[in-house]
Protein backbone atom coordinates (compact mmCIF):
# COMPACT_ATOMS: atom_id res chain seq x y z
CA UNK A 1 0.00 0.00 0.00
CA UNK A 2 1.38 3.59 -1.27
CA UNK A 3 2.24 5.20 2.15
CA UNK A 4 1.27 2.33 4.57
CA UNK A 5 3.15 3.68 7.53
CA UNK A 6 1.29 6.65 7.03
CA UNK A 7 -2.29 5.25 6.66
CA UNK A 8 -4.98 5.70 9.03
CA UNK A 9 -4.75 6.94 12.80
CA UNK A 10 -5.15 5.92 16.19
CA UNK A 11 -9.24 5.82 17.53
CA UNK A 12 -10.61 5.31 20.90
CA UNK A 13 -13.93 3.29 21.20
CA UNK A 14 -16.38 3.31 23.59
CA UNK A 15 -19.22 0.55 23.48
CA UNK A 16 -22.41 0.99 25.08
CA UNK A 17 -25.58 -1.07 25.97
CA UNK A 18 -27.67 -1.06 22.63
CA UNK A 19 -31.14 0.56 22.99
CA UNK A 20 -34.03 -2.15 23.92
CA UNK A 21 -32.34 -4.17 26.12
CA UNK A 22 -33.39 -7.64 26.68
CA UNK A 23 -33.20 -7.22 29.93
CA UNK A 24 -35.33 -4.21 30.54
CA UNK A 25 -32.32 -2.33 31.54
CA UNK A 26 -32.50 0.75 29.83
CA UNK A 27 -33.42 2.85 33.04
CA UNK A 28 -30.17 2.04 34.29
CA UNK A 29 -28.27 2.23 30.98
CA UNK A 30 -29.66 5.78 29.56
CA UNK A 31 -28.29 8.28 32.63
CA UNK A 32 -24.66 5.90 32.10
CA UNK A 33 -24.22 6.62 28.57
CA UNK A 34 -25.64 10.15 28.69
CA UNK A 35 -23.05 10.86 31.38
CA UNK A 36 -20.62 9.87 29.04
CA UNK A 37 -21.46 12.11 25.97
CA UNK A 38 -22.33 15.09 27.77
CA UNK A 39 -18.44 14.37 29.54
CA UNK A 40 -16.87 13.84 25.93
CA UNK A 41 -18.53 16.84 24.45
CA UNK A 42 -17.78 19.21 27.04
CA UNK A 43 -13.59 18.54 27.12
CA UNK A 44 -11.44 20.80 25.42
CA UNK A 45 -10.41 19.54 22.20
CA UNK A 46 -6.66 19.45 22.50
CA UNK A 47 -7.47 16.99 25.33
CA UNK A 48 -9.40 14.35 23.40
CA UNK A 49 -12.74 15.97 23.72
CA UNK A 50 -15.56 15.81 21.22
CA UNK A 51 -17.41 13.24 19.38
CA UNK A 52 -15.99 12.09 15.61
CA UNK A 53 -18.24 9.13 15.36
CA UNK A 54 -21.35 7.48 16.31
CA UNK A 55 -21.73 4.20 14.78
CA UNK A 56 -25.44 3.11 15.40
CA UNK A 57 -25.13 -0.85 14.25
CA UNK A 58 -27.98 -3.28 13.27
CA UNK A 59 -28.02 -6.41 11.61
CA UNK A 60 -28.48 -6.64 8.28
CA UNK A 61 -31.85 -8.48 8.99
CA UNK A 62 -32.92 -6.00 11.57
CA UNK A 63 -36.48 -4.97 10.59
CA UNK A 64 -37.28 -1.04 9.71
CA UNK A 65 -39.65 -1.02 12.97
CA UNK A 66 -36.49 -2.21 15.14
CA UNK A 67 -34.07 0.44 13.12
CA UNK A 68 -36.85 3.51 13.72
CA UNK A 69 -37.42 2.05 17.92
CA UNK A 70 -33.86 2.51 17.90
CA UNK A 71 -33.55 5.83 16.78
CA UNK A 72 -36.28 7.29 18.23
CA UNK A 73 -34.63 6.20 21.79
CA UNK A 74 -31.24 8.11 20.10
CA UNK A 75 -33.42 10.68 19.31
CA UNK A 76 -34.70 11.68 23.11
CA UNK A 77 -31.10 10.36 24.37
CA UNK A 78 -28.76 13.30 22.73
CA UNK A 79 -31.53 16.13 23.23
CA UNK A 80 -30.74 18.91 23.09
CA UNK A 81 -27.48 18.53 21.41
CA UNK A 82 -29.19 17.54 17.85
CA UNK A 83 -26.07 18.39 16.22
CA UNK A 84 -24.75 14.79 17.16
CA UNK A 85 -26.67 13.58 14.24
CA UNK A 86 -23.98 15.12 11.62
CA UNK A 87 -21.31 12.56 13.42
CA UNK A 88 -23.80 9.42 13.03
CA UNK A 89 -23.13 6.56 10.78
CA UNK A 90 -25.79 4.00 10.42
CA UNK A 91 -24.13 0.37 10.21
CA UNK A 92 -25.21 -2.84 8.70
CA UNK A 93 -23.72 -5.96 9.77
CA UNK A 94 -23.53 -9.33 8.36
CA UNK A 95 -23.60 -8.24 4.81
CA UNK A 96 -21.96 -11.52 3.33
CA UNK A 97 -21.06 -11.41 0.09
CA UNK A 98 -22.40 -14.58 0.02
CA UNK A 99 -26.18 -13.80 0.66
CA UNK A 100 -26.36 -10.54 -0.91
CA UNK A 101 -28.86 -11.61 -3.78
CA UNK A 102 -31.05 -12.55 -0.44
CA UNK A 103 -30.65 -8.64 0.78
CA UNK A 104 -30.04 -6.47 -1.92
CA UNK A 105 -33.81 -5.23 -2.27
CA UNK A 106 -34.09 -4.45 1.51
CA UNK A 107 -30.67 -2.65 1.05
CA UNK A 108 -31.58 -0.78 -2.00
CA UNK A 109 -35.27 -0.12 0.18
CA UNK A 110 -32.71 1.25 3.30
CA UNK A 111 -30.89 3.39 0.78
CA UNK A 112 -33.97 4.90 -0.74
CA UNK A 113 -37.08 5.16 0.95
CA UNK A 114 -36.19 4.84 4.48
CA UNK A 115 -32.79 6.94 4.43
CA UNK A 116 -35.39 9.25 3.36
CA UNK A 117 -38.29 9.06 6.32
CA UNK A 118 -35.13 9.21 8.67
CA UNK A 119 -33.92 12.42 7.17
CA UNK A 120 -37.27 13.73 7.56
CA UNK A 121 -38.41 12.29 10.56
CA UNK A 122 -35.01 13.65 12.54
CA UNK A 123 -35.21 17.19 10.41
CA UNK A 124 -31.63 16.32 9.48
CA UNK A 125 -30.21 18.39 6.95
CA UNK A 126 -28.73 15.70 4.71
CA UNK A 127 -29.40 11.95 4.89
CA UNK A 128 -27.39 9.49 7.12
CA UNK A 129 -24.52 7.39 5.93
CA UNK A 130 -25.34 3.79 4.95
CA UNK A 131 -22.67 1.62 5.24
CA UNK A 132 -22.77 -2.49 5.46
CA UNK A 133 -20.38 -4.60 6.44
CA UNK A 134 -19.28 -8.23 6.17
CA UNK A 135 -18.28 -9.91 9.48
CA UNK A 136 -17.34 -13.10 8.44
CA UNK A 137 -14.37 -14.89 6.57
CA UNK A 138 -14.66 -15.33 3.36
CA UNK A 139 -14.43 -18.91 1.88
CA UNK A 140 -13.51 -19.65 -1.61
CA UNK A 141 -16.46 -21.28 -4.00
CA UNK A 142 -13.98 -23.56 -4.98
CA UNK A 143 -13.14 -25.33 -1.47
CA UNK A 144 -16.72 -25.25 -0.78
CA UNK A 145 -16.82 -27.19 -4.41
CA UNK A 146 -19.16 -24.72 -5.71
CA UNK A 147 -17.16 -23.56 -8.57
CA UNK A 148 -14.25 -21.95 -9.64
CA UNK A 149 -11.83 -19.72 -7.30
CA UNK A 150 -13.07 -16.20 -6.27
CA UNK A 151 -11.05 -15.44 -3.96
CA UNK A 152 -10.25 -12.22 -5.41
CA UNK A 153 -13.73 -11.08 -5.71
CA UNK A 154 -14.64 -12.19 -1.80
CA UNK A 155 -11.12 -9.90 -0.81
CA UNK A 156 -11.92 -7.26 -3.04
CA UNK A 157 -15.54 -6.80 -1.38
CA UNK A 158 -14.06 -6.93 1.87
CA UNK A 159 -11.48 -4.38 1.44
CA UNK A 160 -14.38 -2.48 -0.05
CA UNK A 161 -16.64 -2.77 2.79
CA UNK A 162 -13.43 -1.17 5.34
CA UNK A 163 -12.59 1.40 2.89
CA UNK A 164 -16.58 2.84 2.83
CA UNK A 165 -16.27 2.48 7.35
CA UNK A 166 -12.85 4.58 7.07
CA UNK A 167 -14.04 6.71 4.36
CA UNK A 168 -16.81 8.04 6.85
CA UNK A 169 -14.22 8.29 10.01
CA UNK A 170 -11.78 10.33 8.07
CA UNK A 171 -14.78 12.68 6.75
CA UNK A 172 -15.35 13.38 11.07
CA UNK A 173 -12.33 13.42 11.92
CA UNK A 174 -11.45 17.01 11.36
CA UNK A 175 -15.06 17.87 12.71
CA UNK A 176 -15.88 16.36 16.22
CA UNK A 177 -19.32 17.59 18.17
CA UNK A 178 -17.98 19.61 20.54
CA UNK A 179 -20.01 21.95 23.36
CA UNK A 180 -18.83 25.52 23.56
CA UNK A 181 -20.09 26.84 26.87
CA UNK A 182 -22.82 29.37 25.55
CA UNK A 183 -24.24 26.78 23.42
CA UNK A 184 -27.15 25.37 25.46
CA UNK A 185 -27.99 26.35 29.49
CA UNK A 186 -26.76 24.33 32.38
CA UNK A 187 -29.85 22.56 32.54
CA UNK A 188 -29.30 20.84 29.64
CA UNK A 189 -26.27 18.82 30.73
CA UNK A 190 -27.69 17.20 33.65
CA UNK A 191 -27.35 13.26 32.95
CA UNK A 192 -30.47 12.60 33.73
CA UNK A 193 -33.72 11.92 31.77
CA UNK A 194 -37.26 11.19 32.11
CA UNK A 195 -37.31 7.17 31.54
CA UNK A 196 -40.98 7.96 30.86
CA UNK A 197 -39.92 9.78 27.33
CA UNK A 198 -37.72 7.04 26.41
CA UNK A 199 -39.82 4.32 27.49
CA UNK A 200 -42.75 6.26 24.80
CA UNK A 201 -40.40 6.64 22.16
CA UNK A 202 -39.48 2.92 22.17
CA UNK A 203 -42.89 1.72 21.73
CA UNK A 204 -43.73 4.36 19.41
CA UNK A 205 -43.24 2.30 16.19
C-alpha cells in the first residue's frame, strides 16, 4: 500500500448497551451513557474531547420497525445537542457477500425510501450514511466445491466494505461535536432523563 506507515490513525472506542435491552435495563443504561457524551462533548479539544463518530449498528436483517425504535430512543437520548446527528453513521452488519442476492432489495429499500423518512423524521439536513459490512471470513467457492476460485472477488468486497467504514471516520475526523459553553444552558447537561420519554419513544413504532 502507497504510504502504509502513514495510513490511518489511532481511535478510541467506547461501546455501550444497545437501545431495547433484553433485559429491561434501559433505566439504568440511559443516565450511564448520557453521562458519558455530555463528559466527551464538554472537554477541550486538544485533550481528546468531542465526538468524531457514532456508529449506530444493526443487523443486516434487523427490521425497519427495530431500526426507527432505535432511533427514536437516540433521538430523546442526545436532546438537546441535535447536532450529534452530523457525526452518526448508520451500520449494517452481516452483509456476506455470500447472501447478498437474499438482501439487496431491503438494502436498496434502506438506501432509498427509508434513508429518506429518517432524514425527515429527525429534520436532518442531509441523509445518514449507509454503510454495510461483512463480518465473516470469506471462503472460496472452490473449497466449498461450488465452482471456480473467487477469492479475489470475496477480498476485493471486503477491502471495499473497510474502505466505505474509514471513508466516513476520516470525513469526522477534522469535525468532532464539541459543546462551547454558551451553546445550550446548564440545565441541559444534567445526565439525567425522564425514563418515561424514552420508554414512549421505544414503543412508538
Amino acid at each position: 500500500m502507497h504510504n502504509k506507515a502513514d495510513f490511518g490513525y489511532p481511535v478510541r472506542i467506547i461501546d455501550t448497551p444497545g437501545f431495547g435491552d433484553s433485559q429491561l435495563r434501559d433505566s439504568e443504561f440511559f443516565p450511564m451513557i448520557r453521562e458519558q457524551l455530555i463528559d466527551l462533548i464538554q472537554q477541550p479539544l486538544d485533550q481528546g474531547g468531542g465526538i468524531h463518530c457514532i456508529f449506530l449498528v444493526y443487523k443486516m436483517t434487523s427490521s425497519i420497525d427495530a431500526i426507527f425504535t432505535s432511533l427514536n430512543i437516540f433521538h430523546e437520548l442526545i436532546q438537546p445537542f441535535t447536532g450529534v446527528w452530523e457525526n452518526v453513521v448508520l451500520v449494517f452488519t452481516h452483509a456476506e457477500p455470500s447472501t447478498l442476492h437474499y438482501h439487496q432489495q431491503y438494502k436498496m429499500k434502506l438506501k432509498t425510501k427509508v434513508s429518506l423518512q429518517i432524514k425527515e423524521k429527525y429534520q436532518l439536513t442531509k441523509a445518514l450514511p449507509m454503510v454495510f459490512l461483512s463480518t465473516q471470513t470469506y471462503t472460496c467457492s472452490y473449497l466449498k466445491g461450488l465452482g471456480e476460485c473467487d477469492c479475489e472477488r470475496g477480498h476485493r468486497y471486503h477491502a471495499d466494505c473497510r474502505r466505505r467504514l474509514y471513508e466516513q471516520v476520516k470525513i469526522r475526523s477534522t469535525r468532532p461535536f464539541h459543546l462551547d459553553d454558551c451553546e445550550y444552558p446548564p440545565s441541559s447537561l444534567s445526565p439525567t432523563m425522564e425514563m418515561s420519554t424514552i420508554q414512549e419513544s421505544s414503543l412508538m413504532e
